[in-house]
N, C-alpha and C. Protein backbone atom coordinates (compact mmCIF):
# COMPACT_ATOMS: atom_id res chain seq x y z
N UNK A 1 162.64 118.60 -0.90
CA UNK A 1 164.10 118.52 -1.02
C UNK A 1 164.54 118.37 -2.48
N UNK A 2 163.62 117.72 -3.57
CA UNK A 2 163.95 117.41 -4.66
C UNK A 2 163.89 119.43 -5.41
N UNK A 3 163.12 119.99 -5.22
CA UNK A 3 163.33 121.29 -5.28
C UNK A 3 164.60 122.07 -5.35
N UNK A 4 164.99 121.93 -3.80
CA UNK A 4 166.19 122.29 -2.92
C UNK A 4 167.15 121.77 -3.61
N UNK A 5 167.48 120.64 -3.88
CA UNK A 5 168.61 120.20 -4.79
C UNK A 5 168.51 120.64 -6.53
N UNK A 6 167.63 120.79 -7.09
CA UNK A 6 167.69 121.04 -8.62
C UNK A 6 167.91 122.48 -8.32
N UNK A 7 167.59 123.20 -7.69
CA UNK A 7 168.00 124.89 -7.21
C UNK A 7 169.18 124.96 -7.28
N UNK A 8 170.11 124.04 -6.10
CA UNK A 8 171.69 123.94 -6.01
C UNK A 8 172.12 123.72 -7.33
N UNK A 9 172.08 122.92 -7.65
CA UNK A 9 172.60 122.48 -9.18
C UNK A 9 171.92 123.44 -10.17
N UNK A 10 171.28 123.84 -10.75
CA UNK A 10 171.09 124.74 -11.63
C UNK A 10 171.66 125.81 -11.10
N UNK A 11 171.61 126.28 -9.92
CA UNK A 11 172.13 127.47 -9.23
C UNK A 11 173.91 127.45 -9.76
N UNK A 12 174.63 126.65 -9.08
CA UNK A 12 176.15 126.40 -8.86
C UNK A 12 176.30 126.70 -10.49
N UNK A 13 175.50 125.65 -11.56
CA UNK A 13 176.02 125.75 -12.84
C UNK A 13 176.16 126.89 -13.83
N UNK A 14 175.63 127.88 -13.64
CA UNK A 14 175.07 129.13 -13.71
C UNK A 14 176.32 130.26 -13.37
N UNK A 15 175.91 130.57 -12.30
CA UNK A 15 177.01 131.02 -11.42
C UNK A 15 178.63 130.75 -11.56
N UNK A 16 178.71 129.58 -11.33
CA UNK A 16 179.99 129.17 -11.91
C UNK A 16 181.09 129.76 -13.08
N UNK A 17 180.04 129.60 -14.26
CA UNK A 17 180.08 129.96 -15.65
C UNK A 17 179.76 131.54 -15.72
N UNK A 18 179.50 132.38 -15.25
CA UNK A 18 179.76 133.86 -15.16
C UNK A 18 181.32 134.11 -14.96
N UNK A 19 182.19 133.86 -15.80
CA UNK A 19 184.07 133.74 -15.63
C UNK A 19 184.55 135.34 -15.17
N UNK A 20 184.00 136.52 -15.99
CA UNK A 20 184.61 138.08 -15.71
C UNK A 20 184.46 138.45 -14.24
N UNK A 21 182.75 137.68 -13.47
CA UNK A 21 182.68 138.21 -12.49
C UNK A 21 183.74 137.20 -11.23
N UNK A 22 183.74 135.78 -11.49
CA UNK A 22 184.48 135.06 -10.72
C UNK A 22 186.30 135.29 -10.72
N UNK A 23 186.22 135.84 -12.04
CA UNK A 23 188.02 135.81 -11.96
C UNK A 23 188.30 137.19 -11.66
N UNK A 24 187.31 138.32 -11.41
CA UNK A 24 187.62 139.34 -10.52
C UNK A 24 187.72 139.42 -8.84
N UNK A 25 186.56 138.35 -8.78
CA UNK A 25 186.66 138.27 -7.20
C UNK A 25 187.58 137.11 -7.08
N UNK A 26 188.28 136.26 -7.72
CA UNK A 26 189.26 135.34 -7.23
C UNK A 26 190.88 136.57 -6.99
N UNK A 27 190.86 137.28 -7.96
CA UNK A 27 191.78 137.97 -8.17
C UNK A 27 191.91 139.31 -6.90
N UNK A 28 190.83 139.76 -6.05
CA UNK A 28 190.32 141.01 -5.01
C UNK A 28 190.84 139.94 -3.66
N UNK A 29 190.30 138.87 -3.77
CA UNK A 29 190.45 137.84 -2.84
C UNK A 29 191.74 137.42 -2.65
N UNK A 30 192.52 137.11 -3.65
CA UNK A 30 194.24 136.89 -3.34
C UNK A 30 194.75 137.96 -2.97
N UNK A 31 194.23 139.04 -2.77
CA UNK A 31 195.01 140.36 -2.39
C UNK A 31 194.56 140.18 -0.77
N UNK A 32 193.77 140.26 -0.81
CA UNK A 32 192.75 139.99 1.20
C UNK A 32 192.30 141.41 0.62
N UNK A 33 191.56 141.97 0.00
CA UNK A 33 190.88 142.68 -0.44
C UNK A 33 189.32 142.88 0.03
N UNK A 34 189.26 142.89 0.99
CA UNK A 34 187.65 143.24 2.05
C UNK A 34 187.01 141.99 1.15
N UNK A 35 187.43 140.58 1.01
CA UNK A 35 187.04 139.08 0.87
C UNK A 35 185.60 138.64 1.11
N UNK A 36 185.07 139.52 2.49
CA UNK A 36 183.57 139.55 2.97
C UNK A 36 183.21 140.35 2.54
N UNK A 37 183.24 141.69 2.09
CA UNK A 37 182.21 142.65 1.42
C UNK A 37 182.11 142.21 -0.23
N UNK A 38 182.85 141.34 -0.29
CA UNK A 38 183.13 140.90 -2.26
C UNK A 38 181.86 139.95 -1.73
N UNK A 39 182.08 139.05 -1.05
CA UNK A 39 181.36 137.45 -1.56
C UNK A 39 179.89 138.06 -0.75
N UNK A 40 179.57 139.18 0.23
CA UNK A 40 178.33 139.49 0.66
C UNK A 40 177.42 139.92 -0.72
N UNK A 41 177.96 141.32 -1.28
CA UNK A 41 177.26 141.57 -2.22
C UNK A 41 177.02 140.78 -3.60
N UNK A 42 177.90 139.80 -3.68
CA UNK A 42 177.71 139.14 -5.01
C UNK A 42 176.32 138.10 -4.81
N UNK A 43 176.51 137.63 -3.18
CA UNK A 43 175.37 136.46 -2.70
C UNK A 43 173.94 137.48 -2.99
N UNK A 44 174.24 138.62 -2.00
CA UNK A 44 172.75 139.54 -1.97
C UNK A 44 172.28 139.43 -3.60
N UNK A 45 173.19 140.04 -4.13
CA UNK A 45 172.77 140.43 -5.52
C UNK A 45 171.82 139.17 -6.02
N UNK A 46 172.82 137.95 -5.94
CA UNK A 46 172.07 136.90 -6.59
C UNK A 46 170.74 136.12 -6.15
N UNK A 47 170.81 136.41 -4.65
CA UNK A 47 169.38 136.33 -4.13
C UNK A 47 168.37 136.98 -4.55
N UNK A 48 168.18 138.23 -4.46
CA UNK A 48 167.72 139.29 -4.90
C UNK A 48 167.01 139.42 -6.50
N UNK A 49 168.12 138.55 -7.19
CA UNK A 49 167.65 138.44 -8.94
C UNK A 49 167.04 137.55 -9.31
N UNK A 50 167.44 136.09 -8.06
CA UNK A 50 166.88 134.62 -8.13
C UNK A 50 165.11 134.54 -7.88
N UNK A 51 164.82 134.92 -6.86
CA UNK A 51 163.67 136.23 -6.14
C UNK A 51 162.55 136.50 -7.10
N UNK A 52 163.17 137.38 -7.97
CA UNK A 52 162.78 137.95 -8.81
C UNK A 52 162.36 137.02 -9.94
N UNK A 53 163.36 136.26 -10.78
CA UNK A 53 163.09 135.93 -11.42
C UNK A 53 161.78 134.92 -11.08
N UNK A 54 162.12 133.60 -9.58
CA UNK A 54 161.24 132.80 -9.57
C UNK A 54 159.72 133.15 -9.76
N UNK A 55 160.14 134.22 -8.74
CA UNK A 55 158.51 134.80 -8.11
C UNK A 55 157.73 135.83 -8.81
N UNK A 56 158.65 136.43 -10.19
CA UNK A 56 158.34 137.23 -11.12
C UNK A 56 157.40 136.25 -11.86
N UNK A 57 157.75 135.37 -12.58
CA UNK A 57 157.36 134.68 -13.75
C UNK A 57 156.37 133.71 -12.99
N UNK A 58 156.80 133.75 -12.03
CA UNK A 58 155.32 132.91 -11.27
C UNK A 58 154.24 133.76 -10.93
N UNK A 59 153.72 134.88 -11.01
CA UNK A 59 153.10 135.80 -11.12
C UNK A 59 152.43 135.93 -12.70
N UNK A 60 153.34 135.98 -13.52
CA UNK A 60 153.18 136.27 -14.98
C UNK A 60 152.00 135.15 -15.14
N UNK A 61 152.83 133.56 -14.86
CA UNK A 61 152.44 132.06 -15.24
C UNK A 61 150.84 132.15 -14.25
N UNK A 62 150.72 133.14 -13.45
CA UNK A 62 149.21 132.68 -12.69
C UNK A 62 148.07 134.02 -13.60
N UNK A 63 149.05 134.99 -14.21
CA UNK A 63 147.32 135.25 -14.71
C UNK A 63 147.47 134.97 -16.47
N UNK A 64 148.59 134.43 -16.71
CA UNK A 64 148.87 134.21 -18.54
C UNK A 64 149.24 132.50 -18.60
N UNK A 65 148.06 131.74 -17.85
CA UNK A 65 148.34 130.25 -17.75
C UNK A 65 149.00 129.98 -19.57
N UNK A 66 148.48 130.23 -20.82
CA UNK A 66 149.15 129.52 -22.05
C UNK A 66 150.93 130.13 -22.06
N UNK A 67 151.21 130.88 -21.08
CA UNK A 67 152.71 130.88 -21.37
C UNK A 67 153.48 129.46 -20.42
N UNK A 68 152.72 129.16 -19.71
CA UNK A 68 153.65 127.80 -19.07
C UNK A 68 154.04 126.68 -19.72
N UNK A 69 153.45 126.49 -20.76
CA UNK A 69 154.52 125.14 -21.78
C UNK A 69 155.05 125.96 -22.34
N UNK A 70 154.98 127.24 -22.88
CA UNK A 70 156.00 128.26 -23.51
C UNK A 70 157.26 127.85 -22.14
N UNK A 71 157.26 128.61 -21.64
CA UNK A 71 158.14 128.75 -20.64
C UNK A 71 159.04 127.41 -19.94
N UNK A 72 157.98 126.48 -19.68
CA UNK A 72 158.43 125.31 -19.45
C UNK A 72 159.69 124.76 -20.31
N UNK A 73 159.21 124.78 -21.77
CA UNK A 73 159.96 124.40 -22.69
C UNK A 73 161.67 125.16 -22.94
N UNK A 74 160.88 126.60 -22.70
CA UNK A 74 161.97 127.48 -22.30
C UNK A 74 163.05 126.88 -21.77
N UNK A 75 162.78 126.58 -20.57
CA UNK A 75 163.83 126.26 -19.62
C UNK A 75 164.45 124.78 -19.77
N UNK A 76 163.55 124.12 -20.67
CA UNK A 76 164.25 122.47 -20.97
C UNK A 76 165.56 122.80 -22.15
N UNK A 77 165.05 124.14 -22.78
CA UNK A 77 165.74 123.82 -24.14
C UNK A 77 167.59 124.95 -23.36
N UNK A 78 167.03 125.87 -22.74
CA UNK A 78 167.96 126.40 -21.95
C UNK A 78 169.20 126.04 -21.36
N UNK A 79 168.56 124.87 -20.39
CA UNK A 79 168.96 123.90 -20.48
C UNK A 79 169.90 123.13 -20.58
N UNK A 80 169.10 122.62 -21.58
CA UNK A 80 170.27 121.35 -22.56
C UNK A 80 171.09 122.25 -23.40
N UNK A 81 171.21 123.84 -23.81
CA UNK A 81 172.02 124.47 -24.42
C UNK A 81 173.64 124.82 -23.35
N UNK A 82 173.26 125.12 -22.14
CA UNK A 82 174.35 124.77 -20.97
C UNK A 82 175.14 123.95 -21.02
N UNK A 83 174.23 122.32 -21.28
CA UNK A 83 174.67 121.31 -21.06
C UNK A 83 175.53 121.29 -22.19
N UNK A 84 174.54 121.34 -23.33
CA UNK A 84 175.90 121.12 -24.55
C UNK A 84 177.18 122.16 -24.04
N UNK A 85 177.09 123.19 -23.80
CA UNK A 85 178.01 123.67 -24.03
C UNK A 85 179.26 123.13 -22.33
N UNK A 86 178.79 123.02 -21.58
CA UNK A 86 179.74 122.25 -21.12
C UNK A 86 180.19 121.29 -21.29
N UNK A 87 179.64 120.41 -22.00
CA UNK A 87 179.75 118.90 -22.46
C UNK A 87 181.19 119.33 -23.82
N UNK A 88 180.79 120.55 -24.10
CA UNK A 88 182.13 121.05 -25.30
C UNK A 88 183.09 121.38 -24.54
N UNK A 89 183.06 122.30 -23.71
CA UNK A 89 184.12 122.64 -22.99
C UNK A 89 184.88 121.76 -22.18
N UNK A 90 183.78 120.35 -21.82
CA UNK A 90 184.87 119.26 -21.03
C UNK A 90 185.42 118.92 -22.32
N UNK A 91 185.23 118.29 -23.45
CA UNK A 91 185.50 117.77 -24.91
C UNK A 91 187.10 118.36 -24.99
N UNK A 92 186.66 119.34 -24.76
CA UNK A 92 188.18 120.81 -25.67
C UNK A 92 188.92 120.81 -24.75
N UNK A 93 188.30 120.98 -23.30
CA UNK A 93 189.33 121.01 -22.33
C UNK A 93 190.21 122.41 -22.31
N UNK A 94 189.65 123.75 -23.09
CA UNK A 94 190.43 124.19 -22.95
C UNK A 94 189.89 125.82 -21.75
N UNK A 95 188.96 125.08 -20.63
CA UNK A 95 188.33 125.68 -19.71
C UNK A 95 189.55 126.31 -18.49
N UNK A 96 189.71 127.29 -18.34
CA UNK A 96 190.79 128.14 -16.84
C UNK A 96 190.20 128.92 -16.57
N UNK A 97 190.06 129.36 -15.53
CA UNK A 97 189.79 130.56 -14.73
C UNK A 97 190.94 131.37 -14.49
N UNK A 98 191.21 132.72 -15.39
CA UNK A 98 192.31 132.90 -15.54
C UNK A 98 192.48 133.95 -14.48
N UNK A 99 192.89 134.60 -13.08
CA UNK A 99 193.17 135.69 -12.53
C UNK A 99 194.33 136.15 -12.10
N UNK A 100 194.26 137.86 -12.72
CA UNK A 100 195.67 137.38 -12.37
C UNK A 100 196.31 138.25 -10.98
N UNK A 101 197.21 138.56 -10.80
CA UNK A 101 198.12 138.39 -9.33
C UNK A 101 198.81 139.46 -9.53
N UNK A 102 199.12 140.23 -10.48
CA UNK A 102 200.32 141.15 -10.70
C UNK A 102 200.46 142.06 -9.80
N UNK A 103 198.81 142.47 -9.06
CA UNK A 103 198.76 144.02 -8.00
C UNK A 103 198.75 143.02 -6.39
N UNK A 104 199.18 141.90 -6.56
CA UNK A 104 199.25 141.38 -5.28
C UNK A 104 199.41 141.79 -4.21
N UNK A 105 200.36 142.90 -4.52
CA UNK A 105 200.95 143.46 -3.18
C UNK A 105 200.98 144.96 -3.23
N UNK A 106 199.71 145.59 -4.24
CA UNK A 106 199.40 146.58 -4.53
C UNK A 106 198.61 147.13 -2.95
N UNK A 107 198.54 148.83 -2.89
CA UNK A 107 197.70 149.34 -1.60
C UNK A 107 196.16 148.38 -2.18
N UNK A 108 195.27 148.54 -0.77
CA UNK A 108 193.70 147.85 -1.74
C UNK A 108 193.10 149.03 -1.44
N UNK A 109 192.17 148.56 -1.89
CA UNK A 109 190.81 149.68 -1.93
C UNK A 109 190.04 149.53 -0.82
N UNK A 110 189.42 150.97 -0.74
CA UNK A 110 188.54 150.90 0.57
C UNK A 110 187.63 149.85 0.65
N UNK A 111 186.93 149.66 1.77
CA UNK A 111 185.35 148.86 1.77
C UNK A 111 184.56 149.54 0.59
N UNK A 112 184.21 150.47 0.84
CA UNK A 112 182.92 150.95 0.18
C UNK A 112 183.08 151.16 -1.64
N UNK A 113 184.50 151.54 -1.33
CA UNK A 113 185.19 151.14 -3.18
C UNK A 113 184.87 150.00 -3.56
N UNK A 114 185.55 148.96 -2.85
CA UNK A 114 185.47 147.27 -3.16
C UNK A 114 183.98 146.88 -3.33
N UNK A 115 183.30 147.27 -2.28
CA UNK A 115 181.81 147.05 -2.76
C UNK A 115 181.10 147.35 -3.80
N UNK A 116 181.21 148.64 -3.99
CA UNK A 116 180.35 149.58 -5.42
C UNK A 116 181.22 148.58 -6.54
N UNK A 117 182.28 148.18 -6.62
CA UNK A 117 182.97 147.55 -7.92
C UNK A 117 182.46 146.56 -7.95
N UNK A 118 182.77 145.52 -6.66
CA UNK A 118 181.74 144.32 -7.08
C UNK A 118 180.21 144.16 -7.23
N UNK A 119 179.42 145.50 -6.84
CA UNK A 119 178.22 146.07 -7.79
C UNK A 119 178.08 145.62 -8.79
N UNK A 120 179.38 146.52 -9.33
CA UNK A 120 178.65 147.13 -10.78
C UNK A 120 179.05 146.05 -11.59
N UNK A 121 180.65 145.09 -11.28
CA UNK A 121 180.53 143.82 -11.99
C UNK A 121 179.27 142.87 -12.01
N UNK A 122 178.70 142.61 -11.01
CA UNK A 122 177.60 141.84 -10.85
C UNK A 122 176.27 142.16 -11.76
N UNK A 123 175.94 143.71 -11.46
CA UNK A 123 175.12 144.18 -11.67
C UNK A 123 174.90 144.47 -13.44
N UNK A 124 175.94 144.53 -13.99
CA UNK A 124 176.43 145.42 -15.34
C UNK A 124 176.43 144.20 -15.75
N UNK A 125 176.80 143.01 -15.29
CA UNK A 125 176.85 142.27 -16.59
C UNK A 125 175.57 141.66 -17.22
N UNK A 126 175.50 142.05 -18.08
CA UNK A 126 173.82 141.27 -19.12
C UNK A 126 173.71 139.76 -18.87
N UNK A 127 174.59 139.13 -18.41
CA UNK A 127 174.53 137.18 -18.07
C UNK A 127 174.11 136.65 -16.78
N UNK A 128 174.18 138.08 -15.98
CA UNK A 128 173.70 137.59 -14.85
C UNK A 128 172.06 137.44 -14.72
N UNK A 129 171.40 138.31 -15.55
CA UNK A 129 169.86 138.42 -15.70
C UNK A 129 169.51 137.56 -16.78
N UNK A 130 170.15 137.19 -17.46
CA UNK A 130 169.64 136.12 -18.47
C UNK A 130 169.34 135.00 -17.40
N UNK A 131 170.86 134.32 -16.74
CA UNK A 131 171.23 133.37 -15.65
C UNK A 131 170.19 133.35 -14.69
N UNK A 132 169.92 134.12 -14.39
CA UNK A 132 169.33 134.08 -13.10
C UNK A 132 167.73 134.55 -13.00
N UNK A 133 167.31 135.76 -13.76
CA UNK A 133 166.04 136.11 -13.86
C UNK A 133 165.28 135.42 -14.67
N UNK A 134 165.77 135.03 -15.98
CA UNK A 134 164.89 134.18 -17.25
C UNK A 134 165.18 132.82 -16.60
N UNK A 135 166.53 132.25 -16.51
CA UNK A 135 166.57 130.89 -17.24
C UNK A 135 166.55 130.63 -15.27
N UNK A 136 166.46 130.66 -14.70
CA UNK A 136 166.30 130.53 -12.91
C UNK A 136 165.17 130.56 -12.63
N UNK A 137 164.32 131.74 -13.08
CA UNK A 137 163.06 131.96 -13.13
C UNK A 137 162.22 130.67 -13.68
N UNK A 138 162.98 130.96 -14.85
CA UNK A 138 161.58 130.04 -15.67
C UNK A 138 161.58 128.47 -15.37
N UNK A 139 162.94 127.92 -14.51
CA UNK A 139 162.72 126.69 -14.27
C UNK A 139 162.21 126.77 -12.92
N UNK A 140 162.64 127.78 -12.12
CA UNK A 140 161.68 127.62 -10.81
C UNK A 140 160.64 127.44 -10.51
N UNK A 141 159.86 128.04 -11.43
CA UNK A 141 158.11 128.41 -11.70
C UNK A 141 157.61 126.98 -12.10
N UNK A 142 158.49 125.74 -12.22
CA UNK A 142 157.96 125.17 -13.02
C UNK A 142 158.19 124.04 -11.48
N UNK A 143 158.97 124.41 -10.71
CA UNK A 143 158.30 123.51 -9.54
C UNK A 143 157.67 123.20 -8.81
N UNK A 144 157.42 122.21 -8.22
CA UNK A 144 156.58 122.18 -7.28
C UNK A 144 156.55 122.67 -5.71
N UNK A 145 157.75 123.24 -5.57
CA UNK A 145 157.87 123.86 -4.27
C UNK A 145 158.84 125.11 -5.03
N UNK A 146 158.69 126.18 -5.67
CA UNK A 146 159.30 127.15 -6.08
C UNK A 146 159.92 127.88 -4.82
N UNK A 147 159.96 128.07 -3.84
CA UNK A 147 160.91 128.61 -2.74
C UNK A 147 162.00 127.66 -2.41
N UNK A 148 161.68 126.19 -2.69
CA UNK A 148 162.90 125.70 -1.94
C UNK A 148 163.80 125.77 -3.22
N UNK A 149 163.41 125.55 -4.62
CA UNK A 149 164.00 125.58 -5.28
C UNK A 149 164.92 127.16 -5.23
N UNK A 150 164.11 128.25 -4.90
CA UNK A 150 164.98 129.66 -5.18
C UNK A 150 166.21 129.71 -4.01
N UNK A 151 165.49 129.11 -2.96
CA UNK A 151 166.47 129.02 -2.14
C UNK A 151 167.47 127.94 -1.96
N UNK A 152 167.55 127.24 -3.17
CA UNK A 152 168.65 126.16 -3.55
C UNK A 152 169.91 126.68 -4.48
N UNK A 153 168.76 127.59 -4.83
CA UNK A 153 170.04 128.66 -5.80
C UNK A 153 170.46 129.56 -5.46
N UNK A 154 170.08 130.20 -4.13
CA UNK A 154 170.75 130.80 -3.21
C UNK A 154 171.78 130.73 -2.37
N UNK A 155 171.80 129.16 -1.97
CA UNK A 155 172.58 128.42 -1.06
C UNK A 155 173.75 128.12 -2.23
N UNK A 156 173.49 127.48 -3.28
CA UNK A 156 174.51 127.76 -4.27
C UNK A 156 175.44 128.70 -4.56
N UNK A 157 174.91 129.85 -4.32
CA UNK A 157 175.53 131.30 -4.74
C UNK A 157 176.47 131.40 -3.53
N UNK A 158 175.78 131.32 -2.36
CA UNK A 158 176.30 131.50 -1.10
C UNK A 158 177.76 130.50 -0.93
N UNK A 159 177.51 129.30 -1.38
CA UNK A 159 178.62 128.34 -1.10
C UNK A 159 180.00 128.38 -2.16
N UNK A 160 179.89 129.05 -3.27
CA UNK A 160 180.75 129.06 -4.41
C UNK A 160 181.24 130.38 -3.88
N UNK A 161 180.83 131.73 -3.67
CA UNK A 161 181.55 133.22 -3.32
C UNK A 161 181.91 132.93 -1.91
N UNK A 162 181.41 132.03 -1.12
CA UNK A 162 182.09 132.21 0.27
C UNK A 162 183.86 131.30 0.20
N UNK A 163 182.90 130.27 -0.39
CA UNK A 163 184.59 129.15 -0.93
C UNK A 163 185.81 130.17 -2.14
N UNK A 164 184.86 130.57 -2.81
CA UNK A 164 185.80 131.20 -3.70
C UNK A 164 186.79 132.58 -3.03
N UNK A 165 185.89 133.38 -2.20
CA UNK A 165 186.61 134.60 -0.98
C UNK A 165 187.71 133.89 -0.05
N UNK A 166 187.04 133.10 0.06
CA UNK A 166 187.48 132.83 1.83
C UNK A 166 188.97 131.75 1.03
N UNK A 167 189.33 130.81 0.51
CA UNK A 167 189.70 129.63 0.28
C UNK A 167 190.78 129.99 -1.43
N UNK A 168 190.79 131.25 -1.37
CA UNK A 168 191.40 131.68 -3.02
C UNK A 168 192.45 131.61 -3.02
N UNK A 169 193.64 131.59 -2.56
CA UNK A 169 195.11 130.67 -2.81
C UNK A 169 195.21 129.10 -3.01
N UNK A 170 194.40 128.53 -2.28
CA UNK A 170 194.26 127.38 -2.99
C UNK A 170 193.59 127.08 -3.60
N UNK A 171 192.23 127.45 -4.24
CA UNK A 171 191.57 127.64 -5.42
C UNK A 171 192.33 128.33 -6.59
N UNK A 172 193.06 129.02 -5.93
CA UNK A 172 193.74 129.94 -7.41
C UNK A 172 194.24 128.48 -8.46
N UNK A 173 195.26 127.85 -7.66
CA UNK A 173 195.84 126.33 -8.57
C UNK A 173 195.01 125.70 -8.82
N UNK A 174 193.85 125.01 -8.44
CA UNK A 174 192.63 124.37 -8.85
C UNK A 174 191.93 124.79 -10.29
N UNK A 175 191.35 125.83 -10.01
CA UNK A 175 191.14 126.92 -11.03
C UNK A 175 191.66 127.54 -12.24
N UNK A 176 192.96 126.96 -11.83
CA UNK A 176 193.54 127.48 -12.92
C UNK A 176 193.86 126.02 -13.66
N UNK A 177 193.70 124.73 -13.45
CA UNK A 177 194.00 123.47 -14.22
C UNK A 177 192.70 123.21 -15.25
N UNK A 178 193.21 123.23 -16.44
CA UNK A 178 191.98 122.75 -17.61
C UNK A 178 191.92 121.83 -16.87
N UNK A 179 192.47 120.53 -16.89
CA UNK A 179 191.93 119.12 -16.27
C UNK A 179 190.81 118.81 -15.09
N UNK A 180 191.10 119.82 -13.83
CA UNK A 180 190.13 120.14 -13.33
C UNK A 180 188.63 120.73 -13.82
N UNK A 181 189.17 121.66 -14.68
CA UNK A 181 187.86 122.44 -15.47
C UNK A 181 187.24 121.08 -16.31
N UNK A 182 187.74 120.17 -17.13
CA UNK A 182 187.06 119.41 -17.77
C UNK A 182 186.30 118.19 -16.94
N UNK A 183 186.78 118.03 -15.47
CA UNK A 183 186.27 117.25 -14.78
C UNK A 183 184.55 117.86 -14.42
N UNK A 184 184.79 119.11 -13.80
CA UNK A 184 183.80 120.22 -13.55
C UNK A 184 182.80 120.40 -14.39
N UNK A 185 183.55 120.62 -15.17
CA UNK A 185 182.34 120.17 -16.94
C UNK A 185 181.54 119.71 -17.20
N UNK A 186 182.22 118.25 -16.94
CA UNK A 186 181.50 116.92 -17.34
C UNK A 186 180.78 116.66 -16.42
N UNK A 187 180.46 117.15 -15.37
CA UNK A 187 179.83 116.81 -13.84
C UNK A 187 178.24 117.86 -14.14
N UNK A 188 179.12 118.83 -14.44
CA UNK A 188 177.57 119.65 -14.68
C UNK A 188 177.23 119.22 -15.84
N UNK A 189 177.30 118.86 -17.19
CA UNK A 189 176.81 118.86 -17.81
C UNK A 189 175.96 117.12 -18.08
N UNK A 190 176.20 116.87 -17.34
CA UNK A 190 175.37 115.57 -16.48
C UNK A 190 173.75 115.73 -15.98
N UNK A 191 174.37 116.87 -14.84
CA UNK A 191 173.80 117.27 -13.76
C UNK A 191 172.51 118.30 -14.44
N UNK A 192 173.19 118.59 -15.63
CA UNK A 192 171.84 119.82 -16.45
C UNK A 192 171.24 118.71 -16.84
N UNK A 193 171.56 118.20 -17.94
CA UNK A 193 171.15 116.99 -18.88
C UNK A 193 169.67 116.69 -17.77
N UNK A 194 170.23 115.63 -16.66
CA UNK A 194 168.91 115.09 -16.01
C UNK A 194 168.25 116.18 -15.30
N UNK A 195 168.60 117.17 -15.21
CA UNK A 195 167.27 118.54 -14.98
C UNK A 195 166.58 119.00 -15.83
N UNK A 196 166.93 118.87 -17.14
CA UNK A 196 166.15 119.14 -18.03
C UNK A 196 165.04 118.11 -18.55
N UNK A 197 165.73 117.39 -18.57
CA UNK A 197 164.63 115.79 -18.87
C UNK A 197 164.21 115.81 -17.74
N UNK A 198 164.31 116.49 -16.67
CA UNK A 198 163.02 115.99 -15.41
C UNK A 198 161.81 117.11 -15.75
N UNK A 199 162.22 117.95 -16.84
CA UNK A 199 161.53 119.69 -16.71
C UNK A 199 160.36 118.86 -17.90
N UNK A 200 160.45 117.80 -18.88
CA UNK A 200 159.89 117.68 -19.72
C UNK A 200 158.38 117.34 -19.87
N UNK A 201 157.31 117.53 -20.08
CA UNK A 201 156.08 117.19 -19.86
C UNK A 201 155.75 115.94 -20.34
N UNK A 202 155.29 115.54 -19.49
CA UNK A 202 155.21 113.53 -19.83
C UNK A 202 153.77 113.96 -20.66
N UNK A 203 153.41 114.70 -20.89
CA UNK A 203 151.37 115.00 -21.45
C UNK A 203 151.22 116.17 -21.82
């Protein structure tokens, strides 16, 4: 379970902080914009990369054993670079999720449109494979139950695009308050902090 939970939390913090892809689907979602084909493919996707990354580099780490304090370290210093940087962004406070509303009441797009777009957002952006294949990867590999952990960051993915689809008029005001964002902040950047110091090699 200790797995399962550092998954969630590294997962959520991650995810979260991808803003182009969240304030598109907050923005598809206030329209009622096929809400389930947005938050399906964004979850698949991120399963799919989480996957990869864990079970990639855990492959690498079983026949190139001197890259695992490489890697290990990797992911401590990774990390605590998150952390700082949320720890700035609660500081500044000047964190929104900005989406906006103007085509509210625009025609929507088909299913299969809405899908391929939230593709290629997912897919196209270079932060999601950093996020998720390197820095997901390389702390997964470093657990002791690497599935519950991938599948902690799965359940993560799953619980933020289903809340964020399903629940986006009243997330829109949430979301959109720095004060909230600096609360959010300061919570993860807590929450990294003691994942990283748990990643550290006592030897």
């Amino acid at each position: 379970m200790g797995s399962l939970s550092t998954g969630f939390v590294v997962g959520l913090g991650l995810i979260v902080a991808i803003g182009a892809q969240n304030a598109w689907v907050l923005s598809q979602s206030m329209r009622g914009n096929h809400r389930g084909v947005i938050a399906t493919v964004c979850i698949v996707c991120d399963a799919g990369l989480i996957f990869l990354g864990v079970f990639g580099i855990a492959q690498i780490q079983a026949r190139l054993p001197p890259l695992i304090p490489v890697l290990t370290w990797l992911g401590v210093g990774l990390l605590l670079w998150l952390a700082a940087k949320a720890a700035l962004r609660a500081y500044k406070g000047s964190s929104a999720l900005q989406a906006s509303d103007a085509n509210a009441t625009s025609a929507k797009d088909s299913m299969w449109k809405t899908g391929a777009t939230a593709l290629a957002i997912t897919l196209l952006n270079p932060h999601v494979y950093l996020d998720t294949v390197v820095l997901i990867g390389s702390v997964g590999a470093q657990q002791a139950a690497p599935l519950w952990f991938a599948a902690g960051a799965c359940l993560a993915s799953f619980c933020w695009f289903t809340a964020l689809t399903q629940l986006a008029p009243k997330l829109r005001i949430w979301l959109r308050s720095p004060l909230h964002w600096r609360l959010f902040d300061s919570g993860m950047a807590g929450l990294l902090f003691v994942v990283a110091v748990s990643l550290v090699p006592l030897s």
